[in-house]
Protein backbone atom coordinates (compact mmCIF):
# COMPACT_ATOMS: atom_id res chain seq x y z
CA UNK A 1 27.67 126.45 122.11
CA UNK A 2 27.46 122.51 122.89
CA UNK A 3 28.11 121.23 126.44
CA UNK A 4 31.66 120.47 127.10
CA UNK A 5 33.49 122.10 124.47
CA UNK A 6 36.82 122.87 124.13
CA UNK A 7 38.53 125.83 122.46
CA UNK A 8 42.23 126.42 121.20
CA UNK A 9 44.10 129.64 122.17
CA UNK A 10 47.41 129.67 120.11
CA UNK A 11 50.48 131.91 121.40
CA UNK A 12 51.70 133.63 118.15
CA UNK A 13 52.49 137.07 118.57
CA UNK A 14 56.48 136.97 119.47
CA UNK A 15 58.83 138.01 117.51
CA UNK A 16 61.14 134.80 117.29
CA UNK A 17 64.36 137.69 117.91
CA UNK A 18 66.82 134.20 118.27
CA UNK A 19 65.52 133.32 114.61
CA UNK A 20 67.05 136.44 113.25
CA UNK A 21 64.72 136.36 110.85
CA UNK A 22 62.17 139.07 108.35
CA UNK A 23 59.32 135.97 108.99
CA UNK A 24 57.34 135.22 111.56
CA UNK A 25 58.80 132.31 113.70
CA UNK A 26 55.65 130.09 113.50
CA UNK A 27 55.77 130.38 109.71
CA UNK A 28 59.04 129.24 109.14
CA UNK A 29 58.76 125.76 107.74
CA UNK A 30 59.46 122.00 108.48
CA UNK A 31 59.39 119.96 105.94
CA UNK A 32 57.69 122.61 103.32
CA UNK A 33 55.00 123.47 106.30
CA UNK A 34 54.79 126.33 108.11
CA UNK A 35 55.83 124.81 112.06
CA UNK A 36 52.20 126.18 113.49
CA UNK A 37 50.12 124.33 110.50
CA UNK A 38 51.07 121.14 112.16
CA UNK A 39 49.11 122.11 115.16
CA UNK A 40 46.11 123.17 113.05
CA UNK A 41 46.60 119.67 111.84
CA UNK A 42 46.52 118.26 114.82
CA UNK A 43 43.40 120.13 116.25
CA UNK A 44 41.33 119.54 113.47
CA UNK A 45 41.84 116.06 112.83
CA UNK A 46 40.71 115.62 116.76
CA UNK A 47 37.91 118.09 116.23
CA UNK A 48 35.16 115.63 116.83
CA UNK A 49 36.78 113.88 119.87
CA UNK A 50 37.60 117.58 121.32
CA UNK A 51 33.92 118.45 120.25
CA UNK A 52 35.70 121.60 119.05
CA UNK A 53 34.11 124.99 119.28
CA UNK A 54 36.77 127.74 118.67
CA UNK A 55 40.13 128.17 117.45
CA UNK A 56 41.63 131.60 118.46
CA UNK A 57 45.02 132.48 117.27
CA UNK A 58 46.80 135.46 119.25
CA UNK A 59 48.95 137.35 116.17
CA UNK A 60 51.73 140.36 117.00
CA UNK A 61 54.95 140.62 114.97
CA UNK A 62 54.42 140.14 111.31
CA UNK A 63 50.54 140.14 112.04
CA UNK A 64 48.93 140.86 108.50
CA UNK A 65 51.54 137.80 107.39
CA UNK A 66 50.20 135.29 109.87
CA UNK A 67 47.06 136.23 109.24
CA UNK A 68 47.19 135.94 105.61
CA UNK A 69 48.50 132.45 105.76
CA UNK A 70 46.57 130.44 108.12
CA UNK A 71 43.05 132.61 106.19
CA UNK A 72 44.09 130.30 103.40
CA UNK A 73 44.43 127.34 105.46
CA UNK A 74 41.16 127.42 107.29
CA UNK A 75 38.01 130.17 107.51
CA UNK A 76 37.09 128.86 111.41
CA UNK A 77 40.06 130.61 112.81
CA UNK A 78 39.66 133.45 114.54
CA UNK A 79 42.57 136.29 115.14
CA UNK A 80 42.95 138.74 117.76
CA UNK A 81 46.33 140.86 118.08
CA UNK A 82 48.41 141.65 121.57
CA UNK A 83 48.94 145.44 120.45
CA UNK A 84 51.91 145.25 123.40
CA UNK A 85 54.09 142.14 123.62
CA UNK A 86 54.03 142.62 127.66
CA UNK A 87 54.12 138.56 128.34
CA UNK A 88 52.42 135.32 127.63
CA UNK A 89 50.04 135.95 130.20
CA UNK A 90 48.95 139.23 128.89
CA UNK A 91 48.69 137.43 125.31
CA UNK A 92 45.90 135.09 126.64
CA UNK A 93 43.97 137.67 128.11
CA UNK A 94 43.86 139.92 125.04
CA UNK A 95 41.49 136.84 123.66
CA UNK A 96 39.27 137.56 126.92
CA UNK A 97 36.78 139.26 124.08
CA UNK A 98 36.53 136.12 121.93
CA UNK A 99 35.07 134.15 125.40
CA UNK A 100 31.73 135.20 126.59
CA UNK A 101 30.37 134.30 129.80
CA UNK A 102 28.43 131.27 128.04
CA UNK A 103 32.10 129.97 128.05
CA UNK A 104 32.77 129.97 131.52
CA UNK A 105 32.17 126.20 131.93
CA UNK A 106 34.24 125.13 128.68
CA UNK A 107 37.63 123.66 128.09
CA UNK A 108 40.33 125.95 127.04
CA UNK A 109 43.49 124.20 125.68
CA UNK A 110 46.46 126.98 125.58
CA UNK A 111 49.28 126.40 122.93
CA UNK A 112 52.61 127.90 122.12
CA UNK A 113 52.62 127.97 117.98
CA UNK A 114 56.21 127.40 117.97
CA UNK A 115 56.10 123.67 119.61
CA UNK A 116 54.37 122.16 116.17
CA UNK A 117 54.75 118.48 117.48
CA UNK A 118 52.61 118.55 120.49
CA UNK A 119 50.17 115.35 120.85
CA UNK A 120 47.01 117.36 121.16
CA UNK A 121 44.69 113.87 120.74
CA UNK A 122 46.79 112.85 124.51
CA UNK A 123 44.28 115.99 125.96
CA UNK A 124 41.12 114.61 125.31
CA UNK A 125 40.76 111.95 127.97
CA UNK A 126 42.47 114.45 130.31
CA UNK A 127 39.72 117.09 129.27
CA UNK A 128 37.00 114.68 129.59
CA UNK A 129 37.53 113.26 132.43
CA UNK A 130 40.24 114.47 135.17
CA UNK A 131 40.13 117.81 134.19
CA UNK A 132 36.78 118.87 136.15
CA UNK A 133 37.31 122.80 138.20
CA UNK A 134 41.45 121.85 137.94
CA UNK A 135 43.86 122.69 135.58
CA UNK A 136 46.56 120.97 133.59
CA UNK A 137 49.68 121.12 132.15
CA UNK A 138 52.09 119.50 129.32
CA UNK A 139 55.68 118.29 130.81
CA UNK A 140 58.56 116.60 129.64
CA UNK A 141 61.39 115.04 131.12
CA UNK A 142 64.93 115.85 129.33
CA UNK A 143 68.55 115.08 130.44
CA UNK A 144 69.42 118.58 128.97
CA UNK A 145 66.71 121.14 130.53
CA UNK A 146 68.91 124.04 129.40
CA UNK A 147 66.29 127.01 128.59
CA UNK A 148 63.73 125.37 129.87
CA UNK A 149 61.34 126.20 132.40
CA UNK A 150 61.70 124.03 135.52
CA UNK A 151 57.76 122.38 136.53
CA UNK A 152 58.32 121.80 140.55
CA UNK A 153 56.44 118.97 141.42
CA UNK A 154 54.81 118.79 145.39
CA UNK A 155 54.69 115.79 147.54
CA UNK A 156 51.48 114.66 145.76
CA UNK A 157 52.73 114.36 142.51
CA UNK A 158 51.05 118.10 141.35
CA UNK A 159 52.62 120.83 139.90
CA UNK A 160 53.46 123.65 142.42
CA UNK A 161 55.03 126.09 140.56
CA UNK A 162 56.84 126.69 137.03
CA UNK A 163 60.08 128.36 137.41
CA UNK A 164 61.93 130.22 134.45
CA UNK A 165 65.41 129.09 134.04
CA UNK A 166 66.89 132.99 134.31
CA UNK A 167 64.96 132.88 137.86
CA UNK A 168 65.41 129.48 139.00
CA UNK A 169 67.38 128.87 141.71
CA UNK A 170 70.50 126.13 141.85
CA UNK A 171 68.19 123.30 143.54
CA UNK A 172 65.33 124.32 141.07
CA UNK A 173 67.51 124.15 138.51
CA UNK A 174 68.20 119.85 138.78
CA UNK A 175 65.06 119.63 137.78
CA UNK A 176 64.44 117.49 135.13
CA UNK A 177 61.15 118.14 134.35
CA UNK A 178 60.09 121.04 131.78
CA UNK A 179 57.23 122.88 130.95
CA UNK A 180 56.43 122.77 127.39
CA UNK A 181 54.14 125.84 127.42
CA UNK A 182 50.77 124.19 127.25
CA UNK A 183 47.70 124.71 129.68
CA UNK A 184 44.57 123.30 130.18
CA UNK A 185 41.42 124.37 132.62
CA UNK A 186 37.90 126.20 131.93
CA UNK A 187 37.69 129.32 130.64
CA UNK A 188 36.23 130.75 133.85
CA UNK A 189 39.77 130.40 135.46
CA UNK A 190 42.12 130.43 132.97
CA UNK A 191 40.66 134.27 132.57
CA UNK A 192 40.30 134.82 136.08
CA UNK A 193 44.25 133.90 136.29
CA UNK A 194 45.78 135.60 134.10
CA UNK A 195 44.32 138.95 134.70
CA UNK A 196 45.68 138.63 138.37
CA UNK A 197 49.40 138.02 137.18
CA UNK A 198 51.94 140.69 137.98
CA UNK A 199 55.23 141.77 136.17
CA UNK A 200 57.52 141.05 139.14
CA UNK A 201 60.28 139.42 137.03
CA UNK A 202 63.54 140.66 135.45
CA UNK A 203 62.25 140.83 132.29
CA UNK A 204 58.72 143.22 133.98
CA UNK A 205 56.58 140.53 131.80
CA UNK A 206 53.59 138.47 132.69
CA UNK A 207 54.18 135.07 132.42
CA UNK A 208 51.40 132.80 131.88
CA UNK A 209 53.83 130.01 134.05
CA UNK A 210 52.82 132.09 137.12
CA UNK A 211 48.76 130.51 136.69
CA UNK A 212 50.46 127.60 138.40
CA UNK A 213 51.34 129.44 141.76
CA UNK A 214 48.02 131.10 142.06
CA UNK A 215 46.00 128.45 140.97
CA UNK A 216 47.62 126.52 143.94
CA UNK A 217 47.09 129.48 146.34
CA UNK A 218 43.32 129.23 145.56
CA UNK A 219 43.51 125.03 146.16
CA UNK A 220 43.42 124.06 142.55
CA UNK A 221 45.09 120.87 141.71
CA UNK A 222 47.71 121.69 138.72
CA UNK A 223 47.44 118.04 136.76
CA UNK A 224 51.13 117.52 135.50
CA UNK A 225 50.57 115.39 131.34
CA UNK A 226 54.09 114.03 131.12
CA UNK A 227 54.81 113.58 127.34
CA UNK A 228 57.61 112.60 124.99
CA UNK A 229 60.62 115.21 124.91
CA UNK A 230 60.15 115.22 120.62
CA UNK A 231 56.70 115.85 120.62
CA UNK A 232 57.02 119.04 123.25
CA UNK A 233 60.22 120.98 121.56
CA UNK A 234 59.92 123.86 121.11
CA UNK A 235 61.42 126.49 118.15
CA UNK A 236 63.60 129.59 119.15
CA UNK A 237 66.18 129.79 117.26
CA UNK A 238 67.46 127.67 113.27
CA UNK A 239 69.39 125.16 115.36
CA UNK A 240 66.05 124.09 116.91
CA UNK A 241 64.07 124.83 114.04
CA UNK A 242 66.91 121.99 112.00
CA UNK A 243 66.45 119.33 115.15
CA UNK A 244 62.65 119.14 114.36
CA UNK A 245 63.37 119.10 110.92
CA UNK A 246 65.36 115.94 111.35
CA UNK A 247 63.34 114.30 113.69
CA UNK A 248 60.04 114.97 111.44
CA UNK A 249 62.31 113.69 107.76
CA UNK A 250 63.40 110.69 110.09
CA UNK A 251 59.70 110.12 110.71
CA UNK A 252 58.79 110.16 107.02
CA UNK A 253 61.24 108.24 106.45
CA UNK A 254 60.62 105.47 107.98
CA UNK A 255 56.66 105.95 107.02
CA UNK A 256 58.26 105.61 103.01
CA UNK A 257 60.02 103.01 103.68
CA UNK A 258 57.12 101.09 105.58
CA UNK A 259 54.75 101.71 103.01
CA UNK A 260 56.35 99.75 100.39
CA UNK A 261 59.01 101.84 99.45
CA UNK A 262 62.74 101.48 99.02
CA UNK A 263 65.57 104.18 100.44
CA UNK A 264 68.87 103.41 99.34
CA UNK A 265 70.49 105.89 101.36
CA UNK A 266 67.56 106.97 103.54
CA UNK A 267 69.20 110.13 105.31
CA UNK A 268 69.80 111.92 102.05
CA UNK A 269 66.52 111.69 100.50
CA UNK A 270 64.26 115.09 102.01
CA UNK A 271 60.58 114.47 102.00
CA UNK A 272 57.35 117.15 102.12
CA UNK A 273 55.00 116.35 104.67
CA UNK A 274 52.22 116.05 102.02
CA UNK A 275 54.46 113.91 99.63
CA UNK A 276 53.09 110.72 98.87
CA UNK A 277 54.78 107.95 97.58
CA UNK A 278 52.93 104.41 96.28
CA UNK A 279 54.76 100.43 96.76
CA UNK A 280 57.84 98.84 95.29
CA UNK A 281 59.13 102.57 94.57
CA UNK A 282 62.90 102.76 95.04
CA UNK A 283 64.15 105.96 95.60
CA UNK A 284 67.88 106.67 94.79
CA UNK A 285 70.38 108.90 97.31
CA UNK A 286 70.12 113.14 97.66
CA UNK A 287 66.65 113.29 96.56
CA UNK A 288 64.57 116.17 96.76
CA UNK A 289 60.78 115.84 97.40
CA UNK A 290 59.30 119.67 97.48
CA UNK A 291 55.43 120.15 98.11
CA UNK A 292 53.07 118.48 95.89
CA UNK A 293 54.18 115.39 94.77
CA UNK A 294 52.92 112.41 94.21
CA UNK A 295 54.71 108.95 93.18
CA UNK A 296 52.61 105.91 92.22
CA UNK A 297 53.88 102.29 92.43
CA UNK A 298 56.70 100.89 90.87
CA UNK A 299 58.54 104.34 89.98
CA UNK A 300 62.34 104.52 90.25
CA UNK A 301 64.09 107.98 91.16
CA UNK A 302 67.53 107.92 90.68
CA UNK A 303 70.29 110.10 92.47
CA UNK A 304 70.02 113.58 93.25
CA UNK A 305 66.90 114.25 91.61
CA UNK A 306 64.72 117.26 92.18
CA UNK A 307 60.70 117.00 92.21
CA UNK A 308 57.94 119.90 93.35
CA UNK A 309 54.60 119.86 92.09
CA UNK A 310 54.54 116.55 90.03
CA UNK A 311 51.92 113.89 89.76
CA UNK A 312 54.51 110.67 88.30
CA UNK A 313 52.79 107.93 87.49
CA UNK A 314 53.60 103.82 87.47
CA UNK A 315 56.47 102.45 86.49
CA UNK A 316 58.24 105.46 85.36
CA UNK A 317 62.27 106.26 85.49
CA UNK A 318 63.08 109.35 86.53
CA UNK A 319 66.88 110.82 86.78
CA UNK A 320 69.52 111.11 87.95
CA UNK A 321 69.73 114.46 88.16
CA UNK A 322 66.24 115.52 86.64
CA UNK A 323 64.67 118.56 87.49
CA UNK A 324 60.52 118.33 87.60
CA UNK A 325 58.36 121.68 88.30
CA UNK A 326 55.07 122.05 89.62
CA UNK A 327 52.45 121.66 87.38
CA UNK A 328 54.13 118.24 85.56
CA UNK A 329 52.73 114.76 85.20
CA UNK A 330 54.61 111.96 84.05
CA UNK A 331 52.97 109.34 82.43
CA UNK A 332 52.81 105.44 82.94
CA UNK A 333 56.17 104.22 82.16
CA UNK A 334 57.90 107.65 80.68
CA UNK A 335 61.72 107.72 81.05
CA UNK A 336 62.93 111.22 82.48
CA UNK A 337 67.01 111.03 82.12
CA UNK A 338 70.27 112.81 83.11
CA UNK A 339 69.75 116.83 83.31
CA UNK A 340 66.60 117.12 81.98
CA UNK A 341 63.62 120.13 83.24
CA UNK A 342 60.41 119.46 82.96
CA UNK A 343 57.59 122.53 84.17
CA UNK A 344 54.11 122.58 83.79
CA UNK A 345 53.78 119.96 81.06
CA UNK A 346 52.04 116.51 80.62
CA UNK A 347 54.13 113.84 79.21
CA UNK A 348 51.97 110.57 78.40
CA UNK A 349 52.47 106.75 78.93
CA UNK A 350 55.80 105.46 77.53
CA UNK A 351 57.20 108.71 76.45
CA UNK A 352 61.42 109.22 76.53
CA UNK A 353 63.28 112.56 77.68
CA UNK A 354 66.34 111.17 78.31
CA UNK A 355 69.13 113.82 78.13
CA UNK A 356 69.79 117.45 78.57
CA UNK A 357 66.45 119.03 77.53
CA UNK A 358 64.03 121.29 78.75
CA UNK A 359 60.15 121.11 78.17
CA UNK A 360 58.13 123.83 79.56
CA UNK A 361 53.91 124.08 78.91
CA UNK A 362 54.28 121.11 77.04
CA UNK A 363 51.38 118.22 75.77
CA UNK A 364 53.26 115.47 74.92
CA UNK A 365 51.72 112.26 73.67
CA UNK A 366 52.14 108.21 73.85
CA UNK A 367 55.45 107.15 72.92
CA UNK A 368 57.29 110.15 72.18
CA UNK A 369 61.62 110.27 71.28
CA UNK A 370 62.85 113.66 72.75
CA UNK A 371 66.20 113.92 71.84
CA UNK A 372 69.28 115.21 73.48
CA UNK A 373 69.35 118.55 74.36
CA UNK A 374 65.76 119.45 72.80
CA UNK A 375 64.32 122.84 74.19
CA UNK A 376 60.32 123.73 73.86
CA UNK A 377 61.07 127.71 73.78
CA UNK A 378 58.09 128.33 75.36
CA UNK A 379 58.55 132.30 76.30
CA UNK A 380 58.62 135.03 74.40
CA UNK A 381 59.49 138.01 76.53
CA UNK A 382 56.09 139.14 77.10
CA UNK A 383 53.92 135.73 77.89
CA UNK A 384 54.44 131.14 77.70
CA UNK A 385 53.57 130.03 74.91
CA UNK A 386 52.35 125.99 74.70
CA UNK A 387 54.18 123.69 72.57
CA UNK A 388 51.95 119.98 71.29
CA UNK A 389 53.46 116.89 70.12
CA UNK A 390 51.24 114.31 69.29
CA UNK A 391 51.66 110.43 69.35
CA UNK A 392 54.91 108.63 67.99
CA UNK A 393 56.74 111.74 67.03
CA UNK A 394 60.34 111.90 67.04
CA UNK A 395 61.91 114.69 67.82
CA UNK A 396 65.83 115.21 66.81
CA UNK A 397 69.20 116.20 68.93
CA UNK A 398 69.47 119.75 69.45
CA UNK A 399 65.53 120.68 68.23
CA UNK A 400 64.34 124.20 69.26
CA UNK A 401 60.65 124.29 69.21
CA UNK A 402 59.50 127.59 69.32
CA UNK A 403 56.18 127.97 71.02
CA UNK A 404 53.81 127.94 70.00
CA UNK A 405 53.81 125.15 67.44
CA UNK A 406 52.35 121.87 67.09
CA UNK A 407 54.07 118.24 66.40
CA UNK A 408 51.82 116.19 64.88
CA UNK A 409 51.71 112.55 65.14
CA UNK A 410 54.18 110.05 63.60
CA UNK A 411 56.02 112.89 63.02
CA UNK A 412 59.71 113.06 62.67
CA UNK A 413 61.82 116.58 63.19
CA UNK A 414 65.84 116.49 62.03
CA UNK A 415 68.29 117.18 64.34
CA UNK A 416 69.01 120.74 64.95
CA UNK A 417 66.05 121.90 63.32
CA UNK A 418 64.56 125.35 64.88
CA UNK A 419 60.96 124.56 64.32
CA UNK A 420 58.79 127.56 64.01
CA UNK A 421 55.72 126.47 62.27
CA UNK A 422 53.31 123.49 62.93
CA UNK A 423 54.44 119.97 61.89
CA UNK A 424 51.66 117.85 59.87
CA UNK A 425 51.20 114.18 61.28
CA UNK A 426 53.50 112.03 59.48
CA UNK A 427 55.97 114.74 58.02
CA UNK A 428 59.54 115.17 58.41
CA UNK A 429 60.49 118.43 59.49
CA UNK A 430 64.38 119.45 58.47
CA UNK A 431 65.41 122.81 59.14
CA UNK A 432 68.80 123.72 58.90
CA UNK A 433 71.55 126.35 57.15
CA UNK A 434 73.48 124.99 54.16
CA UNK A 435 76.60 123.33 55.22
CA UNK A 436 79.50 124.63 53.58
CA UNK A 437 82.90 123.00 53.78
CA UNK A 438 86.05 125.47 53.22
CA UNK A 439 89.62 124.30 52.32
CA UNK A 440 92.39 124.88 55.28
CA UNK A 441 95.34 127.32 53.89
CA UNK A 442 98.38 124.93 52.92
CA UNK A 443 100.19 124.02 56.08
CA UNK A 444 103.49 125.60 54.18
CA UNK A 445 101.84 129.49 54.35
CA UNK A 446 100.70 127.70 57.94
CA UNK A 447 104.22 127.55 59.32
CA UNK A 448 105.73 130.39 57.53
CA UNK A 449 102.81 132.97 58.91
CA UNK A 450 103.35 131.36 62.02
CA UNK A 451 107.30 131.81 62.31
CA UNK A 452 106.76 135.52 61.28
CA UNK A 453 104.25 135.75 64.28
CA UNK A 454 106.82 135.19 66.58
């Protein structure tokens, strides 16, 4: 273990009951994340000035869940479960195990997995240098404190004591000062702590707020780390869950918009937090920008668009109302139009889908005509099926081309044509059932049948 390290102990056992909710609180997303992935983030993009040693999340409700997704997200993490939800206190000491006495002297940094926008780089000066045998804490000051708990300062400036609101009294109450759930102070103490907290609440559990009390009865100075009011929210219930939602789309917003790119109607277009999006793109109002997607310059997305999984490249048109699936890249230049799906196909450089179609497991080539209300019938019942259409083809109104088939180039297919069988380059493909034209019955017998209708 190196010489002043610090380790992350992340509350996420509770069982989010305000959420009213099957998932796990910390999993439930913001802006296609789940909320406790931003503080992962965080931590590891501060590793180095942290000098990080151990990340140790405390799982409960929904366990095998929480577990499964933050395995995927990174193999460093280390789980340990509260088999009885008796407290926050009790939560930090179940992770007693995971800290050997070799830890004694190191940093632990304790978060609450449902505050996702905490400014974890704002510890590491603290840790480095004011943090010594003392501890710390995260506060913010708010105008509305409601369900908060109160931090109560002493005449130095230290926190004395963290009060929950259901046991604060009216004078503790005025407080404007909350606690945002996070602690700081070496292992050695934090432990020591926590194991001497008692249940003497209305709720019988151990709160890991009451370190602050008997840190101060043993002359420990409790450092008070006033941050921003955003970046300590926390998540109990959807109405908090859609406040940080707007506050991180406002923030990636504005990072769009100075980047290079154009919002007509900023507050209706809904970003990813991994979307990226390239200079001089102009993006149209009531678009949708799921995970996975990346814009290069010059692209315009018109109105009420929908895009997950797509790679679209310069100078491309896309909308309004398209539809593009994961899996899709548009190429350089391609026009996507009005009601057109597009999933898990690759459409080349200067290719046009412009109305009503669907193309699904699609290679389509350079400067390709899809016509209106084409459809690559690309499953059979049992499995997809991949449907090719080489350079310069043109493919007719009302086409179904039943996968799988190839188009080859210069290729043109007839309107309404259900294509079956591969197209040679430079054919034209017509399939169609006779027309046949019938005469109309005389409009006399007409009125007459009519009248005796009646």
């Amino acid at each position: 273990m190196k010489k002043h390290s610090t380790s992350f102990v992340i509350l996420a056992a509770g069982m989010g009951k305000r959420m009213k909710s099957s998932i796990p609180k910390v999993l439930h997303p913001i802006a296609g994340q789940p909320m406790i992935l931003y503080l992962l983030d965080s931590i590891f993009s501060n590793r180095k000035i942290f000098n990080l040693d151990k990340i140790v999340i405390v799982t409960g409700h929904g366990a095998e869940l929480v577990e499964n997704v933050i395995g995927k997200y990174s193999k460093e993490i280390e789980f340990v479960r509260q088999s009885r939800q008796t407290g926050t206190a009790n939560a930090v000491l179940s992770t007693s195990s995971s800290f050997t006495k070799k830890y004694d002297d190191s940093n632990i940094v304790v978060l609450c997995g449902d505050a996702p926008l905490l400014d974890i780089k704002g510890l590491a000066d603290f840790t480095k240098t004011r943090l010594n045998n003392n501890l710390g804490i995260i506060a913010f000051r708010t105008n509305n404190p409601y369900g908060y708990g109160r931090v109560i300062e002493d005449k130095d400036g230290f926190a004395k004591k963290i009060v929950e609101e259901n046991e604060a009294n009216m004078e503790e109450k005025e407080s404007k000062l909350c606690n945002s759930g996070a602690l700081i102070g070496k292992a050695k103490y934090i432990f020591k702590f926590v194991s001497d907290i008692e249940n003497n609440n209305e709720g019988k559990e151990k709160y890991l707020t009451d370190i602050v009390s008997l840190a101060n009865e043993e002359d420990k100075k409790v450092y008070i780390i006033e941050s921003d009011e955003l970046k300590c929210k926390g998540i109990n219930d959807r109405v908090a869950l859609s406040m940080v939602e707007k506050d991180i789309q406002n923030k990636l917003r504005n990072e769009a918009m100075k980047n290079g790119a154009s919002l007509l109607d900023p507050e209706t277009v809904y970003f990813s937090n991994d979307t990226i999006i390239g200079k001089d793109v102009v993006i149209g109002p009531n678009v949708y920008f799921g995970k996975g997607v990346v814009i290069e310059d010059e692209v315009i997305i018109h109105p009420f668009s929908h895009l997950e999984g797509v790679h679209i490249k310069s100078k491309a048109t896309i909308g309004p109302f398209a539809r593009l699936r994961p899996d899709t890249v548009i190429g350089e230049g391609s026009k996507v139009g009005n009601f057109v799906e597009i999933k898990k196909s690759t459409i080349q450089s200067g290719t046009k889908i412009n109305h009503l179609s669907y193309v699904g497991d699609s290679d389509i080539g350079i400067n390709v005509n899809i016509g209106a209300g084409v459809i690559t019938c690309n499953y059979d019942g049992k499995k997809k099926n991949k449907t090719k259409i080489k350079d310069d083809s043109f493919i007719g109104s009302n086409v179904s081309l039943v996968a799988p088939v190839k188009v080859g180039k210069n290729a043109v297919i007839g309107a309404g044509s259900v294509i079956t069988k591969d197209v040679p380059d430079g054919s034209l493909s017509v399939e169609r059932s006779k027309q046949v034209n019938l005469k109309k019955k005389n409009q006399k017998n007409s009125k007459n049948q009519d009248k005796n209708t009646e």
